[in-house]
C-alpha atoms as a PDB file:
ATOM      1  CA  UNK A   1      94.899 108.203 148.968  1.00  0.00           C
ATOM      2  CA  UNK A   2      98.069 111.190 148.256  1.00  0.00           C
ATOM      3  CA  UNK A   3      99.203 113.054 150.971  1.00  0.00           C
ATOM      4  CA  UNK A   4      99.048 116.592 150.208  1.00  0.00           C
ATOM      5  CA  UNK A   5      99.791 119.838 151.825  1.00  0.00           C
ATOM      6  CA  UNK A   6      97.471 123.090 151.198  1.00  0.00           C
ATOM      7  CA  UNK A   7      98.290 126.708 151.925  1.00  0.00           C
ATOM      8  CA  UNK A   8      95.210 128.879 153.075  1.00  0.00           C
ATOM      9  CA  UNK A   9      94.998 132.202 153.224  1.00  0.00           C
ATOM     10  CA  UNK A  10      91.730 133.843 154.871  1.00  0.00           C
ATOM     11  CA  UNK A  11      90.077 136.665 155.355  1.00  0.00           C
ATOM     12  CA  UNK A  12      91.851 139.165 158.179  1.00  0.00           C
ATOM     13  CA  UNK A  13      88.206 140.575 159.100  1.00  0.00           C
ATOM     14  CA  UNK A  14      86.361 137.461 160.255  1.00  0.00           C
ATOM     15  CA  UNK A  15      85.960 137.074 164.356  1.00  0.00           C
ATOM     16  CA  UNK A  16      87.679 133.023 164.686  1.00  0.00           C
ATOM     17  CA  UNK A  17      89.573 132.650 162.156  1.00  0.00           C
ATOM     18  CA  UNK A  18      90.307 129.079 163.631  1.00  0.00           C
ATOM     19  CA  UNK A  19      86.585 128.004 163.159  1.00  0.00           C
ATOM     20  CA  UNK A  20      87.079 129.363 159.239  1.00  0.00           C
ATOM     21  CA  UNK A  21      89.701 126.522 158.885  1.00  0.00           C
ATOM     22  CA  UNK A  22      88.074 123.876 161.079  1.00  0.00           C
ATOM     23  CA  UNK A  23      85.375 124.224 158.664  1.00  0.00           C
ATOM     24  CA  UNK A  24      87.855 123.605 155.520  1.00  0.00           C
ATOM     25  CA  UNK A  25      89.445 120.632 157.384  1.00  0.00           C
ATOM     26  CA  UNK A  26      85.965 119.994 157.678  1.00  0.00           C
ATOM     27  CA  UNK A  27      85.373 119.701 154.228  1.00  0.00           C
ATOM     28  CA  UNK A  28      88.096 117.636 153.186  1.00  0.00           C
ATOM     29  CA  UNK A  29      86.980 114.997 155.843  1.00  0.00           C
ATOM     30  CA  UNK A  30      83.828 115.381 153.811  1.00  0.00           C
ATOM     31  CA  UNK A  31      85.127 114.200 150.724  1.00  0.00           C
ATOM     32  CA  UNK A  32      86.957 111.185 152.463  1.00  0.00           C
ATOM     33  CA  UNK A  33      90.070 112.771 153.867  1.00  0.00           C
ATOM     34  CA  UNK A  34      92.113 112.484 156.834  1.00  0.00           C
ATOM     35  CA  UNK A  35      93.588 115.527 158.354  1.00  0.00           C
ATOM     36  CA  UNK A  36      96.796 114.987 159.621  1.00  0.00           C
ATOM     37  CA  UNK A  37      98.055 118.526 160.978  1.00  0.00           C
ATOM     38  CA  UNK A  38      97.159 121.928 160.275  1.00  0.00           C
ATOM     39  CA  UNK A  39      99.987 124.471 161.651  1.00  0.00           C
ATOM     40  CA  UNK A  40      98.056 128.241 161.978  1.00  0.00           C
ATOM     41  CA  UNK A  41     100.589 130.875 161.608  1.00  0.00           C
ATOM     42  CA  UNK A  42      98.593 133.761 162.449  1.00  0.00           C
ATOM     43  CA  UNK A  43      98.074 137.362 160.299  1.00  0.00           C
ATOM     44  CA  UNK A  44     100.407 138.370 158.473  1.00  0.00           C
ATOM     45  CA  UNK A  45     101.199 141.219 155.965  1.00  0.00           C
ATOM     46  CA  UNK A  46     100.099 140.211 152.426  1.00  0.00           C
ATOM     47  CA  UNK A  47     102.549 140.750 149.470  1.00  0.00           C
ATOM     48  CA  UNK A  48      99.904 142.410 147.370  1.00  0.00           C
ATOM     49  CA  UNK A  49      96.025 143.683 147.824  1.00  0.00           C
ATOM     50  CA  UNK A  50      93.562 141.422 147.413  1.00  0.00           C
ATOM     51  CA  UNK A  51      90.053 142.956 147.143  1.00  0.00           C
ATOM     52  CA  UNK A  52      91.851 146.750 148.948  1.00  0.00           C
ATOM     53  CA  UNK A  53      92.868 144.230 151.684  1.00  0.00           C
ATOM     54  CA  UNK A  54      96.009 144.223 152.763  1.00  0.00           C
ATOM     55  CA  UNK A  55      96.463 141.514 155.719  1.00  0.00           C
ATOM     56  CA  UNK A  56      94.942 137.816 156.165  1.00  0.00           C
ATOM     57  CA  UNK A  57      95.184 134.669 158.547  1.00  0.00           C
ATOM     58  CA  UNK A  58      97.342 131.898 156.993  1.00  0.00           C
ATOM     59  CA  UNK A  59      97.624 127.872 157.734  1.00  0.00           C
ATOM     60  CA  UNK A  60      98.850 124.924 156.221  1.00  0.00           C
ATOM     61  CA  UNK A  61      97.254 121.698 156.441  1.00  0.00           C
ATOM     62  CA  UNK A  62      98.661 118.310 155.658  1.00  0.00           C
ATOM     63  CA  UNK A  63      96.084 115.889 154.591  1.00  0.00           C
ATOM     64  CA  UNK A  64      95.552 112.729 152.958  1.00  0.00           C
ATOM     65  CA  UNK A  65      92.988 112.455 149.751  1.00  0.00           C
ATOM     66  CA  UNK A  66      91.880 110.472 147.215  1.00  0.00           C
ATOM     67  CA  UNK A  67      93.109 112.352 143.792  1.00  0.00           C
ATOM     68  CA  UNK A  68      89.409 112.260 141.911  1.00  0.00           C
ATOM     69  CA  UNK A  69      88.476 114.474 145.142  1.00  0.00           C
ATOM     70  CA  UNK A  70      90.936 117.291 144.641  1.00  0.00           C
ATOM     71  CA  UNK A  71      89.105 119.174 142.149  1.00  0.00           C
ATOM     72  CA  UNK A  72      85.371 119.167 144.397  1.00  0.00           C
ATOM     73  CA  UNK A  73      87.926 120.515 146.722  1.00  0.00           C
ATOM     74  CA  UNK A  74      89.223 123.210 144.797  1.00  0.00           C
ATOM     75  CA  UNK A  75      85.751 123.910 143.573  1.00  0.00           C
ATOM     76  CA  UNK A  76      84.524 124.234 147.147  1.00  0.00           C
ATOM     77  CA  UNK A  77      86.998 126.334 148.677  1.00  0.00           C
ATOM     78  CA  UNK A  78      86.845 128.684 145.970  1.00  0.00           C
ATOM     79  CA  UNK A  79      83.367 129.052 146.916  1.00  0.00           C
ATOM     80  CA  UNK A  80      83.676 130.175 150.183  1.00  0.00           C
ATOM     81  CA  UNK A  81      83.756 134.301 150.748  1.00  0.00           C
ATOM     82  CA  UNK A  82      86.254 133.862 153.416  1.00  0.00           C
ATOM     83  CA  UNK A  83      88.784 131.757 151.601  1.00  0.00           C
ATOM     84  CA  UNK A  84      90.993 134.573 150.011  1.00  0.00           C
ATOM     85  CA  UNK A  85      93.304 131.922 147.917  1.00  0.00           C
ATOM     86  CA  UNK A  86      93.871 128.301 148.674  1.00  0.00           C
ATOM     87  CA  UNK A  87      97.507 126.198 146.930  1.00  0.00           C
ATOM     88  CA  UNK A  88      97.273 122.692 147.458  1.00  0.00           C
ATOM     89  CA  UNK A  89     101.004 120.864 146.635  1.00  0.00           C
ATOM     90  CA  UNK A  90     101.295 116.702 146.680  1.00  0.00           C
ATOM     91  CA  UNK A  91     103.820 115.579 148.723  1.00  0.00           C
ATOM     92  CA  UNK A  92     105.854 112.583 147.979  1.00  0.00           C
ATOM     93  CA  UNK A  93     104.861 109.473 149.426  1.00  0.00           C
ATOM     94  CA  UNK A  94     106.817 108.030 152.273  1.00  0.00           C
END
C-alpha cells in the first residue's frame, strides 16, 4: 500500500458536511484503505463557479491504498452529487 493525500472539495449546501466526508473515508476503507488523518478546513470562497456556485467545504485526507484501487476510487467519488472535485497526490514513502 502508497500513502496518498486527497483534496476534497464539497458541496457548500449540504446540512453535515462532516458526514459527506466520513462517508468518502468510508469508501476508501472499502476498497482496503487505512485512513490516517483527515484535517477539515471549513467553507471557503472558491476561485471560480462551479455549477453558479460559488463557495464549498474543503478537507484533506491522508490515507494509505493499494495503487490498483485508486482508479475505483476516482470512479466512485466522481459519482457522488456532493463531491464537487476530488485531487488525490502520492506522497513519498517514509
Amino acid at each position: 500500500m502508497r500513502p496518498y493525500e486527497m483534496m476534497v472539495l464539497v458541496s457548500a449546501e449540504i446540512e453535515d458536511p462532516k458526514e459527506e466526508i466520513a462517508k468518502i473515508e468510508e469508501v476508501v476503507r472499502n476498497l482496503g484503505g487505512e485512513v490516517a488523518k483527515t484535517d477539515f478546513w471549513g467553507k471557503r470562497r472558491l476561485a471560480y463557479p462551479i455549477d453558479k456556485k460559488t463557495e464549498g467545504f474543503y478537507a484533506v485526507c491522508n490515507f494509505s491504498l493499494n495503487p490498483d484501487q485508486l482508479v475505483e476510487l476516482n470512479r466512485v467519488l466522481g459519482l457522488r452529487p456532493n463531491v464537487y472535485r476530488q485531487m488525490t497526490v502520492r506522497l513519498d514513502e517514509k
